[in-house]
C-alpha atoms as a PDB file:
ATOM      1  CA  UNK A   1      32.995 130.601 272.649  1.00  0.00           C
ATOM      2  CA  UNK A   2      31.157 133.747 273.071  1.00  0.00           C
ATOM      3  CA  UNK A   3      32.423 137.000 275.486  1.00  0.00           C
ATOM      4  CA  UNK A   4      30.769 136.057 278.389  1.00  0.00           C
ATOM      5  CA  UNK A   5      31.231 132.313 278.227  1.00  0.00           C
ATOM      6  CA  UNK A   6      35.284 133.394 278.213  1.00  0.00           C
ATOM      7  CA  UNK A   7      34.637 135.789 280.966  1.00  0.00           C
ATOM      8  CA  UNK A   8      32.741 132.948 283.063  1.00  0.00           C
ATOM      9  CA  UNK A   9      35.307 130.296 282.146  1.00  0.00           C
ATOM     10  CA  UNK A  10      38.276 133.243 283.391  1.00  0.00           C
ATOM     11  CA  UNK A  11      36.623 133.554 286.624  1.00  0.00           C
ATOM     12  CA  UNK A  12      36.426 130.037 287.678  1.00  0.00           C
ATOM     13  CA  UNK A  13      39.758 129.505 286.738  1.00  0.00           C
ATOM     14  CA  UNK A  14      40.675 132.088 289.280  1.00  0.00           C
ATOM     15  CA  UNK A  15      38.126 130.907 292.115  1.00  0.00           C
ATOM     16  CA  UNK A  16      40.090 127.427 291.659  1.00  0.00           C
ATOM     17  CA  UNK A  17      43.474 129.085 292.195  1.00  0.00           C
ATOM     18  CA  UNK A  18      42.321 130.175 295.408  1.00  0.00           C
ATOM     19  CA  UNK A  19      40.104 126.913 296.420  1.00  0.00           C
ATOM     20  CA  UNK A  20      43.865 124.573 295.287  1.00  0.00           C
ATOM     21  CA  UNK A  21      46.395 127.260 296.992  1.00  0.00           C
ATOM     22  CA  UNK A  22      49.158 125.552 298.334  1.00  0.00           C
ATOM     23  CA  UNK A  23      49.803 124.458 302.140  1.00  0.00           C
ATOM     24  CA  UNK A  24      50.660 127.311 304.306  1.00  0.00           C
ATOM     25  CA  UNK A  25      54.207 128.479 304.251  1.00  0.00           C
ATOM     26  CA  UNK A  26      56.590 128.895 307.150  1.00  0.00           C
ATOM     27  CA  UNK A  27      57.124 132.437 306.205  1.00  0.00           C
ATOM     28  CA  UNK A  28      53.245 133.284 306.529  1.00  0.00           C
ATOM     29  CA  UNK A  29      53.255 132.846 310.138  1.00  0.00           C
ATOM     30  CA  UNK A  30      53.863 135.858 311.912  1.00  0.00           C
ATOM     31  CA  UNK A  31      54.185 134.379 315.263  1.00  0.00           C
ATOM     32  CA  UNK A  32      56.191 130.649 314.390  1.00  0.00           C
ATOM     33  CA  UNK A  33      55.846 127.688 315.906  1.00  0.00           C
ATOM     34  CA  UNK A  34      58.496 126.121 318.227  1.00  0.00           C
ATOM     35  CA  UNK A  35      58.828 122.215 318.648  1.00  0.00           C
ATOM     36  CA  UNK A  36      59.945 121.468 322.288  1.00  0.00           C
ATOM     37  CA  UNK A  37      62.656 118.451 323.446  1.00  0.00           C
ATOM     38  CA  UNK A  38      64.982 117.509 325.679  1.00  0.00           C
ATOM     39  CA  UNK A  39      63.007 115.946 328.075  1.00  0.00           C
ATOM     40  CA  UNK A  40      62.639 112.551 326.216  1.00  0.00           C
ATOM     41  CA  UNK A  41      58.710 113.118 325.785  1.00  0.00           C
ATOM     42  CA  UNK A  42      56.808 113.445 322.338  1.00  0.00           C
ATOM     43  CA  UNK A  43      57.022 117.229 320.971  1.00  0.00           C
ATOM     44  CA  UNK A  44      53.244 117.340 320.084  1.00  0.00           C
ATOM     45  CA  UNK A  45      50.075 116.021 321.250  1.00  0.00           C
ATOM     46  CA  UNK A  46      47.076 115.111 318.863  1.00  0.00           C
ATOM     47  CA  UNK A  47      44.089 116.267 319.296  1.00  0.00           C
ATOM     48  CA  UNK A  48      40.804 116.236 317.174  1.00  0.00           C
ATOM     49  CA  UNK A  49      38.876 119.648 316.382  1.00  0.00           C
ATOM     50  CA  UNK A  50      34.863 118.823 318.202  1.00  0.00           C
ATOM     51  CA  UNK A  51      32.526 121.229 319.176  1.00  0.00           C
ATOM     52  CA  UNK A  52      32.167 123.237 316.472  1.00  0.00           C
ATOM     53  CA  UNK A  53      28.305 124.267 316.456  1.00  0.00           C
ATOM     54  CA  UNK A  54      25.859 123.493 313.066  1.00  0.00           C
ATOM     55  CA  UNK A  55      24.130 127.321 313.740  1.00  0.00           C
ATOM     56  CA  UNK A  56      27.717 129.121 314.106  1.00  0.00           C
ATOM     57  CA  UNK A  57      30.106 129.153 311.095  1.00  0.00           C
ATOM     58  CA  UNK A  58      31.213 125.710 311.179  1.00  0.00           C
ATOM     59  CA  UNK A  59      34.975 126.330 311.127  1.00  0.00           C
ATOM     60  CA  UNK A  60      37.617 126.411 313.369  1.00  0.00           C
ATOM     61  CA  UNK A  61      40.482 129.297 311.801  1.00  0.00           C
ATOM     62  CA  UNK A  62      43.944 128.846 311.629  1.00  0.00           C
ATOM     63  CA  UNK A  63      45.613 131.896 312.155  1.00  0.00           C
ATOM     64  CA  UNK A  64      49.119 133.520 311.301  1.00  0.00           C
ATOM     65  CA  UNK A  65      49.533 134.094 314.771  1.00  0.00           C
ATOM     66  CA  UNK A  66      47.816 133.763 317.974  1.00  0.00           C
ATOM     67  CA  UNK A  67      44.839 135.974 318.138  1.00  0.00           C
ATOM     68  CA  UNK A  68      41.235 136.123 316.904  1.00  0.00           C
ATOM     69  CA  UNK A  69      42.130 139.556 314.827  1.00  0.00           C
ATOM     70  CA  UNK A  70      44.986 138.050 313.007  1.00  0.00           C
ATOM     71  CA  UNK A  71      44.984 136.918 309.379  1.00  0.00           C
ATOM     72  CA  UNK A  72      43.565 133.393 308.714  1.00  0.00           C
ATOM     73  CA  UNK A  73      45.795 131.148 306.873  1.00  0.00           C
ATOM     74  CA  UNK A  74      43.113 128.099 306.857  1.00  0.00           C
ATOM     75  CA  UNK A  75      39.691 126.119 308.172  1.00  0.00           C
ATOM     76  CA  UNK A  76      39.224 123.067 310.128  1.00  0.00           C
ATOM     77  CA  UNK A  77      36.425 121.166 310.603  1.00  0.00           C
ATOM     78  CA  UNK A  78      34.672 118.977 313.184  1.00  0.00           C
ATOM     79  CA  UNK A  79      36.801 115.812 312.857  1.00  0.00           C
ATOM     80  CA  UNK A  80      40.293 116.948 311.313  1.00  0.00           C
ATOM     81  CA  UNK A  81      43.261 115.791 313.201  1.00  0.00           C
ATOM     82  CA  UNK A  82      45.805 118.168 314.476  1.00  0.00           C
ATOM     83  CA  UNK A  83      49.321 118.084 316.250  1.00  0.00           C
ATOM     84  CA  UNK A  84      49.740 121.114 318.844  1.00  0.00           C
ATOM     85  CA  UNK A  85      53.199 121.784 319.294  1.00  0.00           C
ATOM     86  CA  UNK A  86      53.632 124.857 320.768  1.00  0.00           C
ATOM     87  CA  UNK A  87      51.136 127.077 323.413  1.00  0.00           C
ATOM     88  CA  UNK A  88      50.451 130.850 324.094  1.00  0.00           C
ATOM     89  CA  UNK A  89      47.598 130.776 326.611  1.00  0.00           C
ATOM     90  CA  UNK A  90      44.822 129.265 325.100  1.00  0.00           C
ATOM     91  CA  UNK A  91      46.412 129.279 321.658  1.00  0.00           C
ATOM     92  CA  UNK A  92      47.673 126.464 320.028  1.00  0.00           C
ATOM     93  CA  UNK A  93      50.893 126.314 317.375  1.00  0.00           C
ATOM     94  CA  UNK A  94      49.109 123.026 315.362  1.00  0.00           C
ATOM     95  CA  UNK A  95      50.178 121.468 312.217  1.00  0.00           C
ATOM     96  CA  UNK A  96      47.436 119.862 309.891  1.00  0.00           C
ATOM     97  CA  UNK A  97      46.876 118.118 306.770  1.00  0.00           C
ATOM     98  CA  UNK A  98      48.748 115.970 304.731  1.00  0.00           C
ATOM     99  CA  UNK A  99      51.550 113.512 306.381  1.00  0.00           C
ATOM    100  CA  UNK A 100      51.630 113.319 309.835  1.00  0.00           C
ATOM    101  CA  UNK A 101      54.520 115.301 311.186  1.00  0.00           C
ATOM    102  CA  UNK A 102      55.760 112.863 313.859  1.00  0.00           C
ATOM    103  CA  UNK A 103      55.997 113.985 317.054  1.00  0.00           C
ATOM    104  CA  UNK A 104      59.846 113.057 317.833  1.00  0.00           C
ATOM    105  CA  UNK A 105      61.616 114.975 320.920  1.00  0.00           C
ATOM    106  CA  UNK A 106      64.448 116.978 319.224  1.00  0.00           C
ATOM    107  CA  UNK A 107      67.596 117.770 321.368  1.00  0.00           C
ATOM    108  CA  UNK A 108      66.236 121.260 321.961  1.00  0.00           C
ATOM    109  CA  UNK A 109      63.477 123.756 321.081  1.00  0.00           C
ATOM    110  CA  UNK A 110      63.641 124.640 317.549  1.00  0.00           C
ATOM    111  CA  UNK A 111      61.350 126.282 314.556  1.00  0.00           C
ATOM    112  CA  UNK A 112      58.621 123.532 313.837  1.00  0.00           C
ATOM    113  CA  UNK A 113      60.244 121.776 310.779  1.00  0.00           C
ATOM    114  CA  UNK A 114      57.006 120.101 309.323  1.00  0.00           C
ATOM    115  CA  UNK A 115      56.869 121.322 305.708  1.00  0.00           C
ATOM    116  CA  UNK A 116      53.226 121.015 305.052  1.00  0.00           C
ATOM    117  CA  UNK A 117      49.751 123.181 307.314  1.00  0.00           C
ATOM    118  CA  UNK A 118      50.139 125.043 310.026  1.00  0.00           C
ATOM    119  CA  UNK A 119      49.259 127.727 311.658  1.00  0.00           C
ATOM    120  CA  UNK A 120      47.438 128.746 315.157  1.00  0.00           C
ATOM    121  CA  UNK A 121      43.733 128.116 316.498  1.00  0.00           C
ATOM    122  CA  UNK A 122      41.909 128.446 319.633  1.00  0.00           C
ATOM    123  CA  UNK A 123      42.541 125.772 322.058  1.00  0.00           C
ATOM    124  CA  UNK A 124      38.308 125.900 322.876  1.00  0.00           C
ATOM    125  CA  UNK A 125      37.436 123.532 319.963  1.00  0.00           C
ATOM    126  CA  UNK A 126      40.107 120.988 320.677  1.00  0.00           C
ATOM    127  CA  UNK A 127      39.078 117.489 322.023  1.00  0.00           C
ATOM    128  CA  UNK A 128      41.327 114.442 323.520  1.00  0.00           C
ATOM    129  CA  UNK A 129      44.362 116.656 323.946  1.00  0.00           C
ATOM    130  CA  UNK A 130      47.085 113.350 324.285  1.00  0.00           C
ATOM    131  CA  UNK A 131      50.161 113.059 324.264  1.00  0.00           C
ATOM    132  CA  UNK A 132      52.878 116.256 325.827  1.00  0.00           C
ATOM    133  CA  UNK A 133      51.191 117.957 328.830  1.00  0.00           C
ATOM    134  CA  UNK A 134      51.394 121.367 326.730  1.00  0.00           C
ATOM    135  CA  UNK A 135      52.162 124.026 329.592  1.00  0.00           C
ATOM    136  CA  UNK A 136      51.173 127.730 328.753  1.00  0.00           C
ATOM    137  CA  UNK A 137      54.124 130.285 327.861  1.00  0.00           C
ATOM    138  CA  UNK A 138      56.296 127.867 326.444  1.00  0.00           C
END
């Protein structure tokens, strides 16, 4: 293998290490996400990301925390499933991907225990909101 057939090979190794990373870690939230209970109702409510427009980016980001300026942790899509547990105005605490988290009323409000995606994004693309009325300033 010649010098720049290594050097090719080397760099798509390394694009694939960030394509594969893993699912976003509870510690790389800066603002975490709190699953609500004690009222007897679900802790979540699942909602579908719509809206997104062909001519603008075509992603929806999940952020570390809820703001537009804050780092981005992931990218949905027109169609992926969410479950919002938590609210800061028009920001939604969501988790994503993988098993579905269940949305089971805990005793009280605790750090979201779901192991796999999650993160925050912009409650604007966000379609059939069901399930917990989600109140802002939880």
């Amino acid at each position: 293998m010649g010098v720049r057939m290594r050097y090719l090979f080397v760099g798509l190794v390394v694009l694939a290490g960030f394509a594969f990373s893993g699912p976003a870690s509870a510690d790389e939230l800066d603002v975490p996400i709190y699953e609500y209970g004690g009222d007897g109702l679900p802790s979540c409510a699942t909602s579908v990301v719509a809206g997104l427009k062909a001519d603008g980016d075509g992603f929806l980001a999940v952020r570390s925390e809820p703001g537009s300026n804050y780092r981005e942790l992931g990218r949905l899509r027109n169609g992926d499933k969410v479950f919002a547990f938590d609210r800061k105005g028009k920001w939604f605490g969501v988790a994503f991907g993988g098993s579905e988290p269940g949305c089971n009323s805990p005793q009280k409000k605790r750090l979201l225990p779901y192991g796999g995606r999650k993160g925050w994004v912009h409650g604007n693309c966000l379609s059939d909101l069901a399930g917990r009325g989600m109140p802002a300033g939880r």
